[in-house]
PDB file of N, CA and C in Angstrom:
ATOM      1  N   UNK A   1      86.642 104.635  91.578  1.00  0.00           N
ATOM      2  CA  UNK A   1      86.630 105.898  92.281  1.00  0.00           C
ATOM      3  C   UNK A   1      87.236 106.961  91.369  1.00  0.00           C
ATOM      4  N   UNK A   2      86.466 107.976  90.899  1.00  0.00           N
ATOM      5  CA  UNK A   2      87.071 109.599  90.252  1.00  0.00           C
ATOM      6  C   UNK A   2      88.222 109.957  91.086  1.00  0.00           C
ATOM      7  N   UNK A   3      89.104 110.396  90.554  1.00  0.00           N
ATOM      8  CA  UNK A   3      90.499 111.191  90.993  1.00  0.00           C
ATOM      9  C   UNK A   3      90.172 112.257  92.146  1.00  0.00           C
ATOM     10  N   UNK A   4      89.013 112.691  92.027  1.00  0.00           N
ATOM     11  CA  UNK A   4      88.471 113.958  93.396  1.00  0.00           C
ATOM     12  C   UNK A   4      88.291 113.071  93.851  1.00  0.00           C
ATOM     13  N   UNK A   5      87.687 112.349  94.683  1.00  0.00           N
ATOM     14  CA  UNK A   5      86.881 111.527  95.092  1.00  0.00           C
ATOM     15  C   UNK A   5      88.676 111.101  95.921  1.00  0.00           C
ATOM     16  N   UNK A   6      88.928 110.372  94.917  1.00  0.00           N
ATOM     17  CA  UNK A   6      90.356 109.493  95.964  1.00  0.00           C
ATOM     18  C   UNK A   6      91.099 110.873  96.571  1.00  0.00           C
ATOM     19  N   UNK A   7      91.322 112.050  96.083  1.00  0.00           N
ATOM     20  CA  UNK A   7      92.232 113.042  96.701  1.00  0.00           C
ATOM     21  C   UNK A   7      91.844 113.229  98.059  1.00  0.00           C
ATOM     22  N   UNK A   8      90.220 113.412  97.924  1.00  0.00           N
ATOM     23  CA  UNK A   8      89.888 114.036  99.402  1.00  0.00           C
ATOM     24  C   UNK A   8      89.970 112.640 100.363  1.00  0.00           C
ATOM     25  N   UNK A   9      89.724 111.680  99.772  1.00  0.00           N
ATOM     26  CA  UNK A   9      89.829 110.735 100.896  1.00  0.00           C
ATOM     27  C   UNK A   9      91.574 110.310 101.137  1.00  0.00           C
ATOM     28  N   UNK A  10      92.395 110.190 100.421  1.00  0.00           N
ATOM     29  CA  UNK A  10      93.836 110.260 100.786  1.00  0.00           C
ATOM     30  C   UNK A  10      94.661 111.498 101.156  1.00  0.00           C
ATOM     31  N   UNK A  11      94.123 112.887 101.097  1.00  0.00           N
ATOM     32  CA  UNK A  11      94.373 113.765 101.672  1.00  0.00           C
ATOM     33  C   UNK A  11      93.318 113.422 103.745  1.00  0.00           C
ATOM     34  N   UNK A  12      92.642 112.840 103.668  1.00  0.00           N
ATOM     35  CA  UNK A  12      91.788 112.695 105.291  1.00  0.00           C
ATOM     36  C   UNK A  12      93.221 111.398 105.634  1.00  0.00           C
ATOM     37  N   UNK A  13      93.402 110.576 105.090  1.00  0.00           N
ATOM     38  CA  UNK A  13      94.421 109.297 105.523  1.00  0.00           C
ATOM     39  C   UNK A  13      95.459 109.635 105.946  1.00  0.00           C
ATOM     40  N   UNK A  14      96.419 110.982 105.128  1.00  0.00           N
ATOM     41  CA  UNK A  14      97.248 111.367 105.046  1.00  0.00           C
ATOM     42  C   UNK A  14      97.075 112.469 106.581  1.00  0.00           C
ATOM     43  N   UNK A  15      96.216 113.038 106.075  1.00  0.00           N
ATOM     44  CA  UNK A  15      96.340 114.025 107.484  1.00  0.00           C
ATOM     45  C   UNK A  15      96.072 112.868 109.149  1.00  0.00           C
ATOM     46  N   UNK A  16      95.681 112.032 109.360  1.00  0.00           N
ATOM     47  CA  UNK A  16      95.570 110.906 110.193  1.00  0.00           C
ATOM     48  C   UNK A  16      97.223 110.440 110.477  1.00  0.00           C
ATOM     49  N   UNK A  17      97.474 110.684 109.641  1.00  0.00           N
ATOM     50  CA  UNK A  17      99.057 110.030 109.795  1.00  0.00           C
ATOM     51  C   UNK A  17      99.429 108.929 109.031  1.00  0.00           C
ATOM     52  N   UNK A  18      98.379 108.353 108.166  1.00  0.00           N
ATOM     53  CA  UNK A  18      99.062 107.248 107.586  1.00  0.00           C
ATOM     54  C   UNK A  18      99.615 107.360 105.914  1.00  0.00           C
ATOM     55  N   UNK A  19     100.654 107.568 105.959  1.00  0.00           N
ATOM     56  CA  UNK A  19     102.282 107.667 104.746  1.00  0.00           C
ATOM     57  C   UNK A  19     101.609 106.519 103.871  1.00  0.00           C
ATOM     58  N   UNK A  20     101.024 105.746 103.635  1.00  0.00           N
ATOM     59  CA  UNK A  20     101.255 104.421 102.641  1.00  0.00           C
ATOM     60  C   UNK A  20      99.893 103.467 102.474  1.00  0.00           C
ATOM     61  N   UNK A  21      99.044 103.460 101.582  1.00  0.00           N
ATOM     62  CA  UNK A  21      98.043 102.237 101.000  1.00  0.00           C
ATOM     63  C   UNK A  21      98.332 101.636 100.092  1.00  0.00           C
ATOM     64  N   UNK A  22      97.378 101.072 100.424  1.00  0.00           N
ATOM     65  CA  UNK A  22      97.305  99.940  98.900  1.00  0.00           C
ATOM     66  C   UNK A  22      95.814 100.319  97.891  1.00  0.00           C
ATOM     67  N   UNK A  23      96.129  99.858  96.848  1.00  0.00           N
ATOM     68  CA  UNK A  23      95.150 100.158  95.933  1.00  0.00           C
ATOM     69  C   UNK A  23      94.627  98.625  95.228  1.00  0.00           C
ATOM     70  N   UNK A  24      92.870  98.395  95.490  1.00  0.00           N
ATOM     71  CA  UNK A  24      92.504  97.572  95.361  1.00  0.00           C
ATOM     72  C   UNK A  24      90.639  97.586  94.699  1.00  0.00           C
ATOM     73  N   UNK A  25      90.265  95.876  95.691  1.00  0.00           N
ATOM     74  CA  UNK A  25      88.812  95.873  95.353  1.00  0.00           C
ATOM     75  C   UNK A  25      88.655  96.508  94.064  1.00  0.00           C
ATOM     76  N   UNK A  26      87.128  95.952  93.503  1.00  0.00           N
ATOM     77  CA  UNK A  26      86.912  95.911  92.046  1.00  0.00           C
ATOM     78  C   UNK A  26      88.073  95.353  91.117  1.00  0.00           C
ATOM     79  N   UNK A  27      88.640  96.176  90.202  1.00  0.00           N
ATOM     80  CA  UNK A  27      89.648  95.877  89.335  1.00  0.00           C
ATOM     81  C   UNK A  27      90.060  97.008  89.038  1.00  0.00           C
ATOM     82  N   UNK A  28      91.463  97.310  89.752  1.00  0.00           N
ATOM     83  CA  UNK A  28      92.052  98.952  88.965  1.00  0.00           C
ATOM     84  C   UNK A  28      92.611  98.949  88.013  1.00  0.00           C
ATOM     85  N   UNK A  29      92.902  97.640  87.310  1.00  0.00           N
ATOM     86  CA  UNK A  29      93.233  97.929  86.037  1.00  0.00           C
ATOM     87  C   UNK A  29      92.578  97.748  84.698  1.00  0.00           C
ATOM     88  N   UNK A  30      91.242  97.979  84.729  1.00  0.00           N
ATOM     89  CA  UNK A  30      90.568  97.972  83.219  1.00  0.00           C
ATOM     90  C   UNK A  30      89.828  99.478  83.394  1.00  0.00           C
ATOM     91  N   UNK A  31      90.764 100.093  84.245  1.00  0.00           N
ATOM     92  CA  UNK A  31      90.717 101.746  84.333  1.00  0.00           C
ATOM     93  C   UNK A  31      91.834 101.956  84.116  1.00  0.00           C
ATOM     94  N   UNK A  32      92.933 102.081  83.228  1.00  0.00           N
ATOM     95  CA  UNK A  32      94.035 102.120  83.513  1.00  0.00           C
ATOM     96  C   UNK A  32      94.386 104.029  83.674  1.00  0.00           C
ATOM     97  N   UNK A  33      93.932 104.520  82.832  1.00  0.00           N
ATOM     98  CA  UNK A  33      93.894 106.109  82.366  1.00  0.00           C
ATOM     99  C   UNK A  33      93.188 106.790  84.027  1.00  0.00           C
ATOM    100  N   UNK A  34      92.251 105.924  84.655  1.00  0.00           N
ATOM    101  CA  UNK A  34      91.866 106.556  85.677  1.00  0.00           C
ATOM    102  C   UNK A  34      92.593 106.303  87.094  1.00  0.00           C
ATOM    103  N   UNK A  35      93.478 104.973  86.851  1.00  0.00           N
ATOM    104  CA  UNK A  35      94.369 104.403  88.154  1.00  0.00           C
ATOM    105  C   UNK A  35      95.483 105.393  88.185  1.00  0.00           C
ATOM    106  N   UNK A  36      95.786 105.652  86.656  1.00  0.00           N
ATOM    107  CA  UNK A  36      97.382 106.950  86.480  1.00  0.00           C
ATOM    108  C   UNK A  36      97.064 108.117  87.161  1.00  0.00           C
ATOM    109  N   UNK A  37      95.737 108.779  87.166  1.00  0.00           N
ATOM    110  CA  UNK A  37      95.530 109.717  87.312  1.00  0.00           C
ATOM    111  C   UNK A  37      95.419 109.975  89.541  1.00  0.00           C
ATOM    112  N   UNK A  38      95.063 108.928  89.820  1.00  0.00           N
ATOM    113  CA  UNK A  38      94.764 108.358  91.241  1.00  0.00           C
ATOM    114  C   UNK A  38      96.431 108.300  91.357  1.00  0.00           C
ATOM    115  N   UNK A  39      97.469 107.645  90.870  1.00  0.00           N
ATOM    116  CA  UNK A  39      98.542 107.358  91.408  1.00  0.00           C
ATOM    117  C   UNK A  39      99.090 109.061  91.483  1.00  0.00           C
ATOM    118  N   UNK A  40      98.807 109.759  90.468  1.00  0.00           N
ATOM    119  CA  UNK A  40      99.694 110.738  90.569  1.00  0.00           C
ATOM    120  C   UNK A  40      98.713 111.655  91.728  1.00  0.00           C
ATOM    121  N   UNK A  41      97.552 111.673  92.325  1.00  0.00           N
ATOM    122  CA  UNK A  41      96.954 112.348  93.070  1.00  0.00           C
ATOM    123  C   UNK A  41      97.594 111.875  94.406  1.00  0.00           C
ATOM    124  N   UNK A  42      98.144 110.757  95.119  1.00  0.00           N
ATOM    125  CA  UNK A  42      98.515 110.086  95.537  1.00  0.00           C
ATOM    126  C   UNK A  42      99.859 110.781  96.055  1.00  0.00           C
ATOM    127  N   UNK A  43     100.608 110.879  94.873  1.00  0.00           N
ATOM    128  CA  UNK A  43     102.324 111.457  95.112  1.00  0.00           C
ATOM    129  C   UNK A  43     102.594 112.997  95.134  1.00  0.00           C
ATOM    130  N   UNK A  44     101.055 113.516  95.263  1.00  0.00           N
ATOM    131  CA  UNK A  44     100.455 115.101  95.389  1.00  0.00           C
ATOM    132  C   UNK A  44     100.245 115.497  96.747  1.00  0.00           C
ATOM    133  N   UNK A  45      99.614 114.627  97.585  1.00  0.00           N
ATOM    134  CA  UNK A  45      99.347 114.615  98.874  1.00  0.00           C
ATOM    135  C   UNK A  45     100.548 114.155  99.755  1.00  0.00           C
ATOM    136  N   UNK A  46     101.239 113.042  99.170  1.00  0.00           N
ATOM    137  CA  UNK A  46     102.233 112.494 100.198  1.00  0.00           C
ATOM    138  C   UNK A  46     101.793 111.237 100.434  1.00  0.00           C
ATOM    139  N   UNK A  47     101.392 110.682  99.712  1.00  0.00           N
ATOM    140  CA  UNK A  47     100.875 108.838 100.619  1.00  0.00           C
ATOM    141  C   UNK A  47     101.473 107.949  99.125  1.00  0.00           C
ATOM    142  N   UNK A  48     102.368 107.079  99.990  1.00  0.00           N
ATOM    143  CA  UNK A  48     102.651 106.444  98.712  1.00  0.00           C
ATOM    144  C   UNK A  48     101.890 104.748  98.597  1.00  0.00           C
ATOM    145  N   UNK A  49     101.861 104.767  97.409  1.00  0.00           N
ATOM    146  CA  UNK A  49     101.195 103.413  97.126  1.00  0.00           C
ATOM    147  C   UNK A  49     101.850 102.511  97.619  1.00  0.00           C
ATOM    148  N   UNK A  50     101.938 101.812  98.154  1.00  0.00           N
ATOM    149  CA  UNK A  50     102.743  99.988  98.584  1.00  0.00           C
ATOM    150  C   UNK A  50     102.377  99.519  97.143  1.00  0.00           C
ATOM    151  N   UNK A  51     101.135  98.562  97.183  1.00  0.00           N
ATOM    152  CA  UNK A  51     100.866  98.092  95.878  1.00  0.00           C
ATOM    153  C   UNK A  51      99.513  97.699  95.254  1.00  0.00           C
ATOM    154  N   UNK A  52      99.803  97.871  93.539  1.00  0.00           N
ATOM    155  CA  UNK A  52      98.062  97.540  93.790  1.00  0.00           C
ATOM    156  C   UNK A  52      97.214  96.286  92.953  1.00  0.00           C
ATOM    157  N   UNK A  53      96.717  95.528  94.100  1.00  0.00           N
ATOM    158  CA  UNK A  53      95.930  94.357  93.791  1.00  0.00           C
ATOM    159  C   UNK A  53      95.329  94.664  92.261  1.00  0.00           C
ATOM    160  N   UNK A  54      95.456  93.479  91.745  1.00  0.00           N
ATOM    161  CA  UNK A  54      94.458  93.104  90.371  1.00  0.00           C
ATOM    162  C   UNK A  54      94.414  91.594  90.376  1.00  0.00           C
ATOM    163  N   UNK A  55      93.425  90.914  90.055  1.00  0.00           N
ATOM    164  CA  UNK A  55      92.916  89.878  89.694  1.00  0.00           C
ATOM    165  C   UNK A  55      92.966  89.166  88.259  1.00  0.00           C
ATOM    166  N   UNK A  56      93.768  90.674  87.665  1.00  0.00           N
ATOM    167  CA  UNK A  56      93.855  90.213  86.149  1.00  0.00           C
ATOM    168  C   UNK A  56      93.187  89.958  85.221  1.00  0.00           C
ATOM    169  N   UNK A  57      92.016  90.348  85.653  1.00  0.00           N
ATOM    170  CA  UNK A  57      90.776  90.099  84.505  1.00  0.00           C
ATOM    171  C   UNK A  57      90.749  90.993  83.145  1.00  0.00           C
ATOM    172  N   UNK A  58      91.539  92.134  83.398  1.00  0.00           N
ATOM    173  CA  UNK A  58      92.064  92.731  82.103  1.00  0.00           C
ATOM    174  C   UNK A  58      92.822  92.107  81.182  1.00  0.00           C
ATOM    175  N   UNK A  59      93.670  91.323  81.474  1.00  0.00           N
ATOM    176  CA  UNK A  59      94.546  90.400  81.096  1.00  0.00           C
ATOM    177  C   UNK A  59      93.873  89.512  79.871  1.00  0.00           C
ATOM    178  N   UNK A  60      94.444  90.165  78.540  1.00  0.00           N
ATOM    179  CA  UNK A  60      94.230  89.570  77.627  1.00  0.00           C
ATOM    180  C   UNK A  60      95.094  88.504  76.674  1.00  0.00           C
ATOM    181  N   UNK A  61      96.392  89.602  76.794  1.00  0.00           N
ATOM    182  CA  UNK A  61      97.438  88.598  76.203  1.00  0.00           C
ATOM    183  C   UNK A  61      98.533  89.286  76.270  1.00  0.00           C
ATOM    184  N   UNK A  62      99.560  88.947  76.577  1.00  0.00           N
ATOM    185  CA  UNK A  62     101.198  89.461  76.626  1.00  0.00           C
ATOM    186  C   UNK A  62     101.427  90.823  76.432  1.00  0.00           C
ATOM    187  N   UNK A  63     100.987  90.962  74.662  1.00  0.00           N
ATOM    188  CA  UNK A  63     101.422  92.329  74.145  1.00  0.00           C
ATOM    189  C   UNK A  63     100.431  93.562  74.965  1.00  0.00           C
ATOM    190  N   UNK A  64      99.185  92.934  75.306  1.00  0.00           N
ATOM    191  CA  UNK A  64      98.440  94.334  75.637  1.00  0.00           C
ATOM    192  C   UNK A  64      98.423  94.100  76.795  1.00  0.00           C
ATOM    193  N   UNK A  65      98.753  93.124  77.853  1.00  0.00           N
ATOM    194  CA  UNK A  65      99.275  93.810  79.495  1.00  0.00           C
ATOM    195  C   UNK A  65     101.116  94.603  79.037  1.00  0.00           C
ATOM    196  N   UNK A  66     101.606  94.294  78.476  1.00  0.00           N
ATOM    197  CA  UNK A  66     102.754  95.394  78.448  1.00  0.00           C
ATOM    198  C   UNK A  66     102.615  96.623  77.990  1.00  0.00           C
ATOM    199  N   UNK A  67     101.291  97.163  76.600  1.00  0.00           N
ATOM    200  CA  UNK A  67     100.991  98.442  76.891  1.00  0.00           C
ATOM    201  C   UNK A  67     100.604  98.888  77.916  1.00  0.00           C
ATOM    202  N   UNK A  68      99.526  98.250  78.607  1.00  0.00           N
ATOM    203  CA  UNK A  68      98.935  98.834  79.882  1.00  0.00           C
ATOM    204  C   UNK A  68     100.075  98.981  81.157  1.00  0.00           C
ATOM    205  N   UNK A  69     100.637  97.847  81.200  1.00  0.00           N
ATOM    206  CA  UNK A  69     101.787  98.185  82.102  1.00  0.00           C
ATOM    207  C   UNK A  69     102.813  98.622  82.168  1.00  0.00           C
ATOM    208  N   UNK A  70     103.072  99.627  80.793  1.00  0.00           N
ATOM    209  CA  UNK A  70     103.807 100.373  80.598  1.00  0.00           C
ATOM    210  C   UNK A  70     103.972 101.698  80.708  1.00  0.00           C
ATOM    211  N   UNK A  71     102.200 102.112  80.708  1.00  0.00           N
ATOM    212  CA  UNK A  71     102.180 103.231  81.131  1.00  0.00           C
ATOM    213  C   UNK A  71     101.899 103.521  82.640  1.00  0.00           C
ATOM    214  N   UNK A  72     102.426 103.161  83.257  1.00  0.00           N
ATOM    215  CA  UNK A  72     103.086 103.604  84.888  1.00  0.00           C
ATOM    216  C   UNK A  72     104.484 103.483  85.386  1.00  0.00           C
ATOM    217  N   UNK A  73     104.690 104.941  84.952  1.00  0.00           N
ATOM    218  CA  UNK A  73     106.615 105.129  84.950  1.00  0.00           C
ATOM    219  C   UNK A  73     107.328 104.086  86.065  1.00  0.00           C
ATOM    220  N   UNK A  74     106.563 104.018  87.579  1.00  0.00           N
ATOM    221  CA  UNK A  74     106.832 103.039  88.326  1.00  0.00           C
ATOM    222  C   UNK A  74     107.052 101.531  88.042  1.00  0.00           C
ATOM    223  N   UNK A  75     106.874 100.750  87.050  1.00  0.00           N
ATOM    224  CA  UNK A  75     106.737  99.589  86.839  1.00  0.00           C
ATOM    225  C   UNK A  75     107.488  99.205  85.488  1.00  0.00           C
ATOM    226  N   UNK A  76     108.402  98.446  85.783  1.00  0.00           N
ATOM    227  CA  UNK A  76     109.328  98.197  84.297  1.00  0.00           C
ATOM    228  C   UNK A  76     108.255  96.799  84.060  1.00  0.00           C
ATOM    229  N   UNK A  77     107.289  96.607  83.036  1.00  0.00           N
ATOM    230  CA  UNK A  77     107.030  95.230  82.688  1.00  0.00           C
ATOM    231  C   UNK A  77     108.138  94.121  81.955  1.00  0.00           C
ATOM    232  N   UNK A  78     109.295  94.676  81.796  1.00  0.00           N
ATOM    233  CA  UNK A  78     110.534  93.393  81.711  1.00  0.00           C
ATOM    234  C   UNK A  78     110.332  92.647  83.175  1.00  0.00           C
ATOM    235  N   UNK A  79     110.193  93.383  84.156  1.00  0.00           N
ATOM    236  CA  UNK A  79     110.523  93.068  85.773  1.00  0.00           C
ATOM    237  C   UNK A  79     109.894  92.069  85.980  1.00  0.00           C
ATOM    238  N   UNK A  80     108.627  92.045  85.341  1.00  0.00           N
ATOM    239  CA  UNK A  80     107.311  90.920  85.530  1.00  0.00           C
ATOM    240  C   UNK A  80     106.764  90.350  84.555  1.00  0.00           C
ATOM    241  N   UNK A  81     107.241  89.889  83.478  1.00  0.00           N
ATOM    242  CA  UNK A  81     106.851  89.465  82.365  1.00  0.00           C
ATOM    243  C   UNK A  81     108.319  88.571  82.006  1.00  0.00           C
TER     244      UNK A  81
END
């Protein structure tokens, strides 16, 4: 999903009343540049992420899930690694 695309639909969730999703289906992380951009659209509107599913199929090897999971200020990869 494009960053417009998720705003207007978590700005409709948000106005409904619901504070909090999850982010899933497909794989959001072999988008990683497009999931950052969704998280911060996210903390624009007011709905905060709980958490978000991956299956790990990005998952190549140690060093390059800790770049990728490094760039989301939210997530220390010491925490999970």
């Amino acid at each position: 999903m494009d960053p417009a695309t998720a705003e207007d639909h978590l700005r409709l969730v948000r106005s409904l009343g619901c504070r909090s999703v999850h982010i899933g289906g497909g794989e959001p992380l072999l988008r990683p540049d497009n999931l950052g951009e969704i998280l911060e659209v996210a903390g624009r509107v007011g709905v905060s992420i709980e958490y978000v599913g991956t299956n790990s199929s990005w998952f190549k090897d140690l060093e390059s899930a800790k770049r990728i999971l490094v760039g989301y200020p939210s997530l220390i990869p010491e925490n999970f690694i």
